[in-house]
C-alpha atoms as a PDB file:
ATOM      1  CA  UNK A   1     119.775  80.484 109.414  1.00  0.00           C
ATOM      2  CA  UNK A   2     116.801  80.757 106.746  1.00  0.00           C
ATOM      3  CA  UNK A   3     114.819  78.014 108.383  1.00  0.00           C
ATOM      4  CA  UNK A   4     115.300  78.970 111.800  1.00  0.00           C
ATOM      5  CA  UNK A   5     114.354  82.570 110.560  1.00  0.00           C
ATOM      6  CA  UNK A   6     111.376  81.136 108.836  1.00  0.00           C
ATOM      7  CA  UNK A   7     110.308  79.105 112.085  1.00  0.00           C
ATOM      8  CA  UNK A   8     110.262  82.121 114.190  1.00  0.00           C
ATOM      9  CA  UNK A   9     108.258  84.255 111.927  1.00  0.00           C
ATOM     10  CA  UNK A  10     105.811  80.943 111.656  1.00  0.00           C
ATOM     11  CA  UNK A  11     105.645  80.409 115.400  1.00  0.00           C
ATOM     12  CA  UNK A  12     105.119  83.768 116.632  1.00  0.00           C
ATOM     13  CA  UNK A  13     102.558  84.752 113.733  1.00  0.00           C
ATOM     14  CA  UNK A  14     100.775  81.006 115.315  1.00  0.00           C
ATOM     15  CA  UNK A  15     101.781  82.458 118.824  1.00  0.00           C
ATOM     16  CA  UNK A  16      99.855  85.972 118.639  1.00  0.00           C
ATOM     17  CA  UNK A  17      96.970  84.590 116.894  1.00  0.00           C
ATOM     18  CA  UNK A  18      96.255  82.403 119.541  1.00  0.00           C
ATOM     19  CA  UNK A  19      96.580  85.350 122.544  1.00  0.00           C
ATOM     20  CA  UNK A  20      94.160  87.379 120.498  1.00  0.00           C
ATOM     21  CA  UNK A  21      91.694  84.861 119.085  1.00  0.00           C
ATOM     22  CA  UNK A  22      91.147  83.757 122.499  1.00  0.00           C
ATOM     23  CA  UNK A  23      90.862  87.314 124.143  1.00  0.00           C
ATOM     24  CA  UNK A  24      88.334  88.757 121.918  1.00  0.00           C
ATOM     25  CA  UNK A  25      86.952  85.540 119.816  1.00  0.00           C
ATOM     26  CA  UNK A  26      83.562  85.559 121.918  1.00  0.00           C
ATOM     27  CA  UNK A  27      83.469  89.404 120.337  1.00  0.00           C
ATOM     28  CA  UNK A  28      83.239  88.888 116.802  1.00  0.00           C
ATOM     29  CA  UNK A  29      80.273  89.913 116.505  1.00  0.00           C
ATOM     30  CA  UNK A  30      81.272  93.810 116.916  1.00  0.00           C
ATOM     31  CA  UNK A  31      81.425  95.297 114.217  1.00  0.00           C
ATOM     32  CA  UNK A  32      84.464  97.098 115.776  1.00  0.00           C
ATOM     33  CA  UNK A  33      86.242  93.895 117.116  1.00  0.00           C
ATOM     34  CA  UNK A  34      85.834  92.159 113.859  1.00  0.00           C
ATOM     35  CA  UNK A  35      87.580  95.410 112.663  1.00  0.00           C
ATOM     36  CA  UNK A  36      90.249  95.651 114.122  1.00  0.00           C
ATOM     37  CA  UNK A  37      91.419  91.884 114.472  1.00  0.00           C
ATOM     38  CA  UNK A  38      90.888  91.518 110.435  1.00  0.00           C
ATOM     39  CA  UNK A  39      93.330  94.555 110.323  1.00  0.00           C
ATOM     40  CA  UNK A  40      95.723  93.089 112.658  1.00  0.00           C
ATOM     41  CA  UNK A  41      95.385  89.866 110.469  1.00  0.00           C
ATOM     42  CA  UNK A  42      96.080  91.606 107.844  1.00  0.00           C
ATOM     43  CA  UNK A  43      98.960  93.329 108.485  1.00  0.00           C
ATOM     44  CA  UNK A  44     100.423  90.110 110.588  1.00  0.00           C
ATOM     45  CA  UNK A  45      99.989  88.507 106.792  1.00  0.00           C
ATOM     46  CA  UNK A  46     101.681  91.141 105.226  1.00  0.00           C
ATOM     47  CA  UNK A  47     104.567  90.977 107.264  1.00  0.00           C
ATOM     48  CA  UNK A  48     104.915  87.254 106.758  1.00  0.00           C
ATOM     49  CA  UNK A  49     104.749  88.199 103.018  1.00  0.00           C
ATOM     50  CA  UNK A  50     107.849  90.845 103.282  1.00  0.00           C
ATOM     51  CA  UNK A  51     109.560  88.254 105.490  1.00  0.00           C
ATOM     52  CA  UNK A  52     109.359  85.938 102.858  1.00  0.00           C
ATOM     53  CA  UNK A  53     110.983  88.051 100.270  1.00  0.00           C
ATOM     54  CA  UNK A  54     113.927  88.580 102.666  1.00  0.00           C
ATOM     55  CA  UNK A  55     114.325  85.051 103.286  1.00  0.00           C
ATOM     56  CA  UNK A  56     113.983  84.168  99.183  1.00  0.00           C
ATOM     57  CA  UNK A  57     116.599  86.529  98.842  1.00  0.00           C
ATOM     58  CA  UNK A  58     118.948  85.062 101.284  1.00  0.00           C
ATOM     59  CA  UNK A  59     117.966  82.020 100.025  1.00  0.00           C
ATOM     60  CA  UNK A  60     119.088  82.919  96.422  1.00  0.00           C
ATOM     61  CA  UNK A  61     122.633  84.429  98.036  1.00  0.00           C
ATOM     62  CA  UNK A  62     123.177  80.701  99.648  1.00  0.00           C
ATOM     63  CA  UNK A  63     122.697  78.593  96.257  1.00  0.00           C
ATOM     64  CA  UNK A  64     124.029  81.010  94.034  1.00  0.00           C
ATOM     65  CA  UNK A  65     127.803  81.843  93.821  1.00  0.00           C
ATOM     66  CA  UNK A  66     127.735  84.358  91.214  1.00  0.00           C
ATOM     67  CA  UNK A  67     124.440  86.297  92.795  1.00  0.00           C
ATOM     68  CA  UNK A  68     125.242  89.446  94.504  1.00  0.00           C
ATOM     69  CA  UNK A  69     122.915  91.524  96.052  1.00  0.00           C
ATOM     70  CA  UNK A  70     122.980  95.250  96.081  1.00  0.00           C
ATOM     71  CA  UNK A  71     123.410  96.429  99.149  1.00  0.00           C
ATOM     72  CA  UNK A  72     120.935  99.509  99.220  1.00  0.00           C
ATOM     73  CA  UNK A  73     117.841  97.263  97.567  1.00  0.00           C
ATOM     74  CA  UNK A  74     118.637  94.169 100.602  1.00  0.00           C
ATOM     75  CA  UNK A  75     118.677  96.890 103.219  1.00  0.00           C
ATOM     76  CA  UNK A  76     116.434  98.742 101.862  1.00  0.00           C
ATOM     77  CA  UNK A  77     113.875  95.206 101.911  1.00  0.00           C
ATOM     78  CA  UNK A  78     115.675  94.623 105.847  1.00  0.00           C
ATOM     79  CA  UNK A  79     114.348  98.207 106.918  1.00  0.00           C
ATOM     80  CA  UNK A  80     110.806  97.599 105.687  1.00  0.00           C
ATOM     81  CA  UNK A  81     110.741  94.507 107.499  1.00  0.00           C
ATOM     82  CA  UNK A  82     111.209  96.136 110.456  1.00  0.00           C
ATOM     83  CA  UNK A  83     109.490  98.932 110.280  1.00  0.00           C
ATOM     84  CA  UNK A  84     106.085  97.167 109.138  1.00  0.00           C
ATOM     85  CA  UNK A  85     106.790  94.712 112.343  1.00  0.00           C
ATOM     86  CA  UNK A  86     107.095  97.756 114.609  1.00  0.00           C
ATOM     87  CA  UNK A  87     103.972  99.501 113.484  1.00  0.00           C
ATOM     88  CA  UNK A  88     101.859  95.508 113.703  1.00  0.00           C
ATOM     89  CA  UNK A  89     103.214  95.685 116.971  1.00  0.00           C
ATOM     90  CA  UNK A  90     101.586  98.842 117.660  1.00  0.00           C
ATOM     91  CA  UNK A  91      98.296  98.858 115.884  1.00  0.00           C
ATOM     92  CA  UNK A  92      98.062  95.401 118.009  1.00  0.00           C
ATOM     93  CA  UNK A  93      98.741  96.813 120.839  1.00  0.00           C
ATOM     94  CA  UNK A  94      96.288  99.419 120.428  1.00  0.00           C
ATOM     95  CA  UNK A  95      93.631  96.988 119.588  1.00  0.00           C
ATOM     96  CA  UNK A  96      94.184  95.408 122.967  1.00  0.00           C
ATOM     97  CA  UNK A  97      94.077  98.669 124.891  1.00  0.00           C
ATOM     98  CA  UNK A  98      91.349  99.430 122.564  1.00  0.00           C
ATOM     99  CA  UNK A  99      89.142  95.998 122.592  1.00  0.00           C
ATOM    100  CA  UNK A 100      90.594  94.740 125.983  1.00  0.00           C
ATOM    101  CA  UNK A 101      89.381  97.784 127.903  1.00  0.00           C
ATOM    102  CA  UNK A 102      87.556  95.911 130.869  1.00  0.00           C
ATOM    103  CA  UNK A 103      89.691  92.854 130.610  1.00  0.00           C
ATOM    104  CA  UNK A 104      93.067  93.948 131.154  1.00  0.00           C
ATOM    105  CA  UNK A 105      94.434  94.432 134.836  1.00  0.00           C
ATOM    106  CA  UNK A 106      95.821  98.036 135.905  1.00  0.00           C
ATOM    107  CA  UNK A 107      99.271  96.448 135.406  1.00  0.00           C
ATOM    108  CA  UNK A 108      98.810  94.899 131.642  1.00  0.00           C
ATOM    109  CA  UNK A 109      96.980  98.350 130.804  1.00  0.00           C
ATOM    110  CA  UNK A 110     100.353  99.791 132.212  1.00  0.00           C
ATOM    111  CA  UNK A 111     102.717  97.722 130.390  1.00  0.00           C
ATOM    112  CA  UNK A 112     100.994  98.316 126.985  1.00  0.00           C
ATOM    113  CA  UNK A 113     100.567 101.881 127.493  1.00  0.00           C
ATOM    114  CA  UNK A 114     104.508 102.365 128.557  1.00  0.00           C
ATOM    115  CA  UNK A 115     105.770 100.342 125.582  1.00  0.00           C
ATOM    116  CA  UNK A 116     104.001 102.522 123.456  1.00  0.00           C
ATOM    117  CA  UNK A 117     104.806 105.353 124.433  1.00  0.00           C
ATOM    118  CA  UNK A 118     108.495 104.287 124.832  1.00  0.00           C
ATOM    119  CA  UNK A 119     108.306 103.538 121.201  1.00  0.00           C
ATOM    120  CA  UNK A 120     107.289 106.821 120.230  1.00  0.00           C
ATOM    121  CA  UNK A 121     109.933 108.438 121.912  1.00  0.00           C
ATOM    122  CA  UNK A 122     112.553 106.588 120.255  1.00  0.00           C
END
């Protein structure tokens, strides 16, 4: 489970970087572009970094039968993974909208938009 875990988190990190580099790489040059896709760099790095400490930890839980972890400090890791990924997903997505404005069809624009905003009701 660990190194399929690890694999996803790899692959889509690889995944998105490619989508974005090659939307908006011919845009570096704004100031606001290079902005914004450091940031989402940035926080795409810092979730692979909490990730990581997850899957050390469940590492550590498979080799070691004496190592138990408590329950409140593994969910407590579990619920910042999460959240972080939720709010990459959204800063991303509001670089798109953001960067992407003349690019992106009526129904992309749409889609974005509506997953948003379903996310903020929930």
């Amino acid at each position: 489970m660990r190194l399929s875990l690890r694999g996803v988190v790899a692959s889509h990190d690889r995944e998105e970087a490619t989508v974005i580099d090659t939307l908006f790489a011919c845009d570096l040059g704004d100031p606001l572009t290079a902005a914004l896709l450091g940031r989402v760099q940035a926080r795409r790095l810092s979730d692979a970094i909490h990730a990581d400490d997850v899957l050390a930890a469940l590492s550590e839980l498979s080799t070691s039968e004496r190592w138990q972890p408590c329950a409140e400090a593994f969910g407590y890791m579990l619920r910042g993974v999460f959240d972080n990924c939720r709010l990459t997903m959204d800063f991303t997505e509001l670089a798109i909208l953001t960067l992407g404005t003349g690019r992106l069809s009526r129904s992309a624009r749409a889609m974005l938009i509506d997953g948003l905003c379903a996310r903020q009701a929930s």
